[in-house]
PDB file of N, CA and C in Angstrom:
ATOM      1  N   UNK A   1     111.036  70.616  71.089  1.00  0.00           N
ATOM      2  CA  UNK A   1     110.922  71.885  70.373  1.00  0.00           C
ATOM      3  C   UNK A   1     112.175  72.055  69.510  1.00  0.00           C
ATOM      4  N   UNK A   2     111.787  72.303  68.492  1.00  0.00           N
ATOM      5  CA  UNK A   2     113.106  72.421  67.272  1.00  0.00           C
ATOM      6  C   UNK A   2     114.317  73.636  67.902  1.00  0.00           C
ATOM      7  N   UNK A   3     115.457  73.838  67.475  1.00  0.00           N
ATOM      8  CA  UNK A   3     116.089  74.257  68.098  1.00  0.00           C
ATOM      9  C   UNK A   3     115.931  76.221  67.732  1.00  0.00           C
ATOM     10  N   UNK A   4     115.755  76.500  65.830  1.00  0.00           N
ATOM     11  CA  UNK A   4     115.524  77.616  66.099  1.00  0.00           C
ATOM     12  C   UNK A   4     114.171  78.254  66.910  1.00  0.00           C
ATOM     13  N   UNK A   5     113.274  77.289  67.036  1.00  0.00           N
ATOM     14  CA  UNK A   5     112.025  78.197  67.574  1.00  0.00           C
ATOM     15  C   UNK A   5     112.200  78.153  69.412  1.00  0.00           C
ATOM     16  N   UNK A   6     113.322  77.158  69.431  1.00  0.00           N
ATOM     17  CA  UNK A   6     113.487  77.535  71.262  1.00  0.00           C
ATOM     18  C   UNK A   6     115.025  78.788  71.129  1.00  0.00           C
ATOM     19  N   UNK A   7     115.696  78.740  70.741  1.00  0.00           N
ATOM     20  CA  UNK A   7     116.457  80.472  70.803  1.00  0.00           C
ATOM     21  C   UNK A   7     115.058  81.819  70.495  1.00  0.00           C
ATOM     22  N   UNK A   8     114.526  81.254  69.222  1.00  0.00           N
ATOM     23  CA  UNK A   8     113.598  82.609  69.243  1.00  0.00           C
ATOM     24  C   UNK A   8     112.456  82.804  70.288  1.00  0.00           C
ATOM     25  N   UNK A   9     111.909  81.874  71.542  1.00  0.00           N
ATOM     26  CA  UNK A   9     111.217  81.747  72.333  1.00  0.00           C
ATOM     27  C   UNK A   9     112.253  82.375  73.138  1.00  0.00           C
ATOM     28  N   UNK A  10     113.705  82.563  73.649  1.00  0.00           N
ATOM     29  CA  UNK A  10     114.208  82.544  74.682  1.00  0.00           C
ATOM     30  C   UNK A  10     114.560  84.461  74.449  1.00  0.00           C
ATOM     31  N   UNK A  11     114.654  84.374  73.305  1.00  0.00           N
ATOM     32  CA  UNK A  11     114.972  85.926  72.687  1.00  0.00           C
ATOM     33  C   UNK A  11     113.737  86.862  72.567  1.00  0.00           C
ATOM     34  N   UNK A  12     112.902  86.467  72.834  1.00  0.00           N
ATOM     35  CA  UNK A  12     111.481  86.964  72.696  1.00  0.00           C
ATOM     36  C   UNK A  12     111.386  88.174  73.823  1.00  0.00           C
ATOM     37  N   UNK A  13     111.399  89.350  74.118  1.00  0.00           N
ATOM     38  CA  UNK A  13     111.493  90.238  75.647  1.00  0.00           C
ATOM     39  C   UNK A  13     109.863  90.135  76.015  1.00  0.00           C
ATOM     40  N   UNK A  14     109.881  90.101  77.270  1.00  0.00           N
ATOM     41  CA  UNK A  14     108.938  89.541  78.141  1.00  0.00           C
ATOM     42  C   UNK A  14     107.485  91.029  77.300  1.00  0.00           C
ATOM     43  N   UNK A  15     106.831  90.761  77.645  1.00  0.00           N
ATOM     44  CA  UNK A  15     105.634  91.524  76.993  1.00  0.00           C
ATOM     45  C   UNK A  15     105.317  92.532  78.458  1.00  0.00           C
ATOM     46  N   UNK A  16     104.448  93.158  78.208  1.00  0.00           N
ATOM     47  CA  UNK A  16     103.834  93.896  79.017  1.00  0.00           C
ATOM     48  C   UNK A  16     102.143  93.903  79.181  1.00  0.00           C
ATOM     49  N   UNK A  17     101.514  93.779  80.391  1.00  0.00           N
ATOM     50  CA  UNK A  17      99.906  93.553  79.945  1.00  0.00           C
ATOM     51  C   UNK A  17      99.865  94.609  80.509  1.00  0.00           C
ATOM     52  N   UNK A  18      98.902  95.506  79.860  1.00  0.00           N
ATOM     53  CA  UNK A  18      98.611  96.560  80.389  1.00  0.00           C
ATOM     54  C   UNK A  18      96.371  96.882  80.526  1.00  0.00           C
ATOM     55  N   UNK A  19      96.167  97.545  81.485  1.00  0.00           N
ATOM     56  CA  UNK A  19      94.543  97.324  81.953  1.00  0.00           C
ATOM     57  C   UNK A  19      94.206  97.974  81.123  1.00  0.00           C
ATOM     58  N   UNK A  20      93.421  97.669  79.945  1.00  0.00           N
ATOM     59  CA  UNK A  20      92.437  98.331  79.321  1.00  0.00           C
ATOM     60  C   UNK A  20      90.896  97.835  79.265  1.00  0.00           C
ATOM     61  N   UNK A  21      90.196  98.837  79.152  1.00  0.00           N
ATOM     62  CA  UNK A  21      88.663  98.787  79.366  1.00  0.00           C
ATOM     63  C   UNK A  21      88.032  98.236  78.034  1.00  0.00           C
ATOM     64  N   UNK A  22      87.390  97.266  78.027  1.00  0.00           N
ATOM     65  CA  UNK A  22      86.717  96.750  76.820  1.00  0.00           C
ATOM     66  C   UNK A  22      85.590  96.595  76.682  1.00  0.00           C
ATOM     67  N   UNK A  23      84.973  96.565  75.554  1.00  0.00           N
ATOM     68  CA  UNK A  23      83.338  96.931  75.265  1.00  0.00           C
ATOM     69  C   UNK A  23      83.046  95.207  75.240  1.00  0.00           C
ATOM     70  N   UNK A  24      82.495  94.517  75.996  1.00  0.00           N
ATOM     71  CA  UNK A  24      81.340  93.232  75.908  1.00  0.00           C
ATOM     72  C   UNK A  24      80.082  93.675  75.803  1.00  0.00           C
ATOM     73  N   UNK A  25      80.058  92.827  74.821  1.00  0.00           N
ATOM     74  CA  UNK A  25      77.690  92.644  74.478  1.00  0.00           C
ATOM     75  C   UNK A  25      77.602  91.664  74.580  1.00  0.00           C
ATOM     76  N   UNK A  26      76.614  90.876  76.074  1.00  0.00           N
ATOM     77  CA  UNK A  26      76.257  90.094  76.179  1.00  0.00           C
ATOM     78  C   UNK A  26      74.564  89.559  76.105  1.00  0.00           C
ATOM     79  N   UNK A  27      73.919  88.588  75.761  1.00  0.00           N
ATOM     80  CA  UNK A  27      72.928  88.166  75.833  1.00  0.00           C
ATOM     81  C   UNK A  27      72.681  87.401  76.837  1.00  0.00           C
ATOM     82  N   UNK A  28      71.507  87.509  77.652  1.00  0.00           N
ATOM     83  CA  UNK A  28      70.694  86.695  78.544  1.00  0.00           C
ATOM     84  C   UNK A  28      70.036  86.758  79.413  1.00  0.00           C
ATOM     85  N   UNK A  29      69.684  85.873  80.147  1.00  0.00           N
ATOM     86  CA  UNK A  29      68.349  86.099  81.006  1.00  0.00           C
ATOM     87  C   UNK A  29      68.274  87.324  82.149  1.00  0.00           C
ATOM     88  N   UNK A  30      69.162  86.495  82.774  1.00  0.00           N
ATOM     89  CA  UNK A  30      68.955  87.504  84.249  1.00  0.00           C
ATOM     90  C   UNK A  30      70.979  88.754  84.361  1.00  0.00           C
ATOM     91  N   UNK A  31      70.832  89.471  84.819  1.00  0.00           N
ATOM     92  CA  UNK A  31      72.135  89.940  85.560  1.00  0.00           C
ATOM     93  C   UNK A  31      72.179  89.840  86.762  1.00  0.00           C
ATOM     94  N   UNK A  32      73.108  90.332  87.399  1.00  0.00           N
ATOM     95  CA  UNK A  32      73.078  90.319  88.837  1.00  0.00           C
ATOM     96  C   UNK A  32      74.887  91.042  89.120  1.00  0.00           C
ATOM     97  N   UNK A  33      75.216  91.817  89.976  1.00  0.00           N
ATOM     98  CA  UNK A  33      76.104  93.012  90.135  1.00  0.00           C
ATOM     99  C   UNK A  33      76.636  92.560  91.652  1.00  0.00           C
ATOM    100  N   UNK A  34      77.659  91.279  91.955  1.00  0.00           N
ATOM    101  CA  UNK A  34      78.200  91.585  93.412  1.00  0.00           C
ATOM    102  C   UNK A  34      79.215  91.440  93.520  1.00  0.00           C
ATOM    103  N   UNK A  35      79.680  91.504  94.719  1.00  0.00           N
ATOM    104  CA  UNK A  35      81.198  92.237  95.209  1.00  0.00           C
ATOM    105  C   UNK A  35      81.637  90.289  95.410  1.00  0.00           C
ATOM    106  N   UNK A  36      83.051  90.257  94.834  1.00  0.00           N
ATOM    107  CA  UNK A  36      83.877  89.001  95.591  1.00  0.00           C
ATOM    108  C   UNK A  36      84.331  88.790  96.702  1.00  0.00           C
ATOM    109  N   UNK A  37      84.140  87.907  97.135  1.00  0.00           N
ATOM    110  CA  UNK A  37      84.491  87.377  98.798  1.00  0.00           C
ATOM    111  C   UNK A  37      85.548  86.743  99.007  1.00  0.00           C
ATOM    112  N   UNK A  38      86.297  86.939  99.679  1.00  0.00           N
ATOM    113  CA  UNK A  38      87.582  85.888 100.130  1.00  0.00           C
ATOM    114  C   UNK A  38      86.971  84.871 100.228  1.00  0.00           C
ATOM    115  N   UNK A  39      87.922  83.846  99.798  1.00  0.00           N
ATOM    116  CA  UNK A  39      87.693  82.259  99.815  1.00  0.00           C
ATOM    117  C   UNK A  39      88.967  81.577  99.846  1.00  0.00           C
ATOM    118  N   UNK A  40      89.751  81.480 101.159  1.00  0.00           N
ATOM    119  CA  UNK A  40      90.631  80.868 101.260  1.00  0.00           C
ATOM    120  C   UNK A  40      91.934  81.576 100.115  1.00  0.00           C
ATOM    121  N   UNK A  41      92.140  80.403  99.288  1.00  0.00           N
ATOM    122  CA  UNK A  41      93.475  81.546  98.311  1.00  0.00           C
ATOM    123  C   UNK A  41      92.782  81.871  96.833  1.00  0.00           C
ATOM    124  N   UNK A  42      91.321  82.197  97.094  1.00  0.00           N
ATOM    125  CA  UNK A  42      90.768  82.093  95.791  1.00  0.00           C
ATOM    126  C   UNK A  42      89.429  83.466  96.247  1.00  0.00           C
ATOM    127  N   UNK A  43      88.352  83.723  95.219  1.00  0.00           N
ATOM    128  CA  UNK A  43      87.887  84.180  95.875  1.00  0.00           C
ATOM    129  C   UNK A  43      85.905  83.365  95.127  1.00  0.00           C
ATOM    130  N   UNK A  44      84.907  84.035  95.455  1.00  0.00           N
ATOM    131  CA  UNK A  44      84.006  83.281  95.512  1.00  0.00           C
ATOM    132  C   UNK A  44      82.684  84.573  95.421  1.00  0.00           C
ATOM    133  N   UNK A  45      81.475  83.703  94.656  1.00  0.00           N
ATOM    134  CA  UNK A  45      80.621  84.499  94.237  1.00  0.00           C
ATOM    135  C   UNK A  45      79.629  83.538  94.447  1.00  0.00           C
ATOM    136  N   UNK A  46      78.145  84.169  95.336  1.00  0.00           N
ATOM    137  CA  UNK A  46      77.397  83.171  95.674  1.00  0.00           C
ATOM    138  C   UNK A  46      76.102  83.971  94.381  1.00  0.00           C
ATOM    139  N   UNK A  47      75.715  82.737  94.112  1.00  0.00           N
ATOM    140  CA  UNK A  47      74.565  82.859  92.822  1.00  0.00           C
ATOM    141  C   UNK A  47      73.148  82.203  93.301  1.00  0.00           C
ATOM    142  N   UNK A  48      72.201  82.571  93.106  1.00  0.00           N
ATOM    143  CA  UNK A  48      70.376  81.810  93.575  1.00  0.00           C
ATOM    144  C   UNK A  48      70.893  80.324  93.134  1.00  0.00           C
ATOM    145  N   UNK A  49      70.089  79.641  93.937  1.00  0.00           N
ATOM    146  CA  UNK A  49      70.095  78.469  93.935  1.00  0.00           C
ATOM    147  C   UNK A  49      69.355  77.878  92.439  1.00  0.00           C
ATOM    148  N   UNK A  50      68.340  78.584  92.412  1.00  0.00           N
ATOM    149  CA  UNK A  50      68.010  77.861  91.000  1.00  0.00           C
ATOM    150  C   UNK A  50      68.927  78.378  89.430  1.00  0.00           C
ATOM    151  N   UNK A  51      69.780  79.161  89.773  1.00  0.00           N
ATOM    152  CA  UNK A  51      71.459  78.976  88.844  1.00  0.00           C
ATOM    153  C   UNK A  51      72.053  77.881  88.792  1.00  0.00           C
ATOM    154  N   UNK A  52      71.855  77.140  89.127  1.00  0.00           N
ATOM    155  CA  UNK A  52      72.112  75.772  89.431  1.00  0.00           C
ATOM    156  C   UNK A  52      72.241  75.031  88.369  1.00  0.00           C
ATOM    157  N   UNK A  53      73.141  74.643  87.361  1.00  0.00           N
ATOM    158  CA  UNK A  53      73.341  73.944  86.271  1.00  0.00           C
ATOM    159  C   UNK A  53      73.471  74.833  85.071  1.00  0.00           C
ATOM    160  N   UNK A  54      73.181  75.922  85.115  1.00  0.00           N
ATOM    161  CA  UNK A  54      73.124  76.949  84.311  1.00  0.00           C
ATOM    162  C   UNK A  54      74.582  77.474  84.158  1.00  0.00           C
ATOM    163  N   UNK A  55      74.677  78.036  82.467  1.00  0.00           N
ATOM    164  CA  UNK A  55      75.772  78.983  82.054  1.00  0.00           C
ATOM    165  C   UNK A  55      75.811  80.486  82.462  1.00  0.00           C
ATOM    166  N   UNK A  56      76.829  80.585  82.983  1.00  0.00           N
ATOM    167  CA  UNK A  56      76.964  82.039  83.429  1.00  0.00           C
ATOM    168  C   UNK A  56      78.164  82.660  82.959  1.00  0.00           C
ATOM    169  N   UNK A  57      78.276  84.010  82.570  1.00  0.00           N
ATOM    170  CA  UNK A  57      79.680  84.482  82.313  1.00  0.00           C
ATOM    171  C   UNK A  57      79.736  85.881  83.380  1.00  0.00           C
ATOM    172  N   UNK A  58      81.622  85.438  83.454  1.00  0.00           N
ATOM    173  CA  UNK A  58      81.624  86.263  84.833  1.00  0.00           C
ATOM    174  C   UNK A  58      82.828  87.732  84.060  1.00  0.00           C
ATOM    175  N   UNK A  59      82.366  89.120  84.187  1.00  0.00           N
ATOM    176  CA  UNK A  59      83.058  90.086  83.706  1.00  0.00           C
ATOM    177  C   UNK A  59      83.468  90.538  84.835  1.00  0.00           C
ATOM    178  N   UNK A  60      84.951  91.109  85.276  1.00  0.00           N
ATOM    179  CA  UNK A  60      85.686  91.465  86.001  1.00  0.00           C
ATOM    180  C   UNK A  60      85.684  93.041  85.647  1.00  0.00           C
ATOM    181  N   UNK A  61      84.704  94.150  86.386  1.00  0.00           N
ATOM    182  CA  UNK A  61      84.699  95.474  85.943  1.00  0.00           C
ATOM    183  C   UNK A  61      85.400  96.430  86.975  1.00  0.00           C
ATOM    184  N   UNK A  62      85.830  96.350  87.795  1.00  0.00           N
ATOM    185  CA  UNK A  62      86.771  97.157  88.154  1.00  0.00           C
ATOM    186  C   UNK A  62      88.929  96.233  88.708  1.00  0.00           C
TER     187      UNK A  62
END
């Protein structure tokens, strides 16, 4: 990394993320609305079996 863009990376003050609510429009077949499960250090969402190879997108609403 060139030297001015690593001082201006190091000078940069850390950001802040803050929770805001956002509008998604999604298209497709089916929905489905459930709660996450502990899964070891992760957590886990069980889907019908015939989901099975299929694209899914996952929205995090609360």
């Amino acid at each position: 990394m060139p030297e001015n863009k690593k001082k201006q990376a190091e000078e940069t003050p850390p950001q802040t993320i803050t929770s805001a609510k956002v509008k998604f429009e999604v298209y497709g077949e089916e929905m489905l609305e459930k709660l996450v499960k502990s899964s070891g250090n992760s957590g886990r969402v069980y889907l019908p079996p015939d989901w099975v190879g299929r694209h899914v997108k996952i929205i995090r609403i609360d």
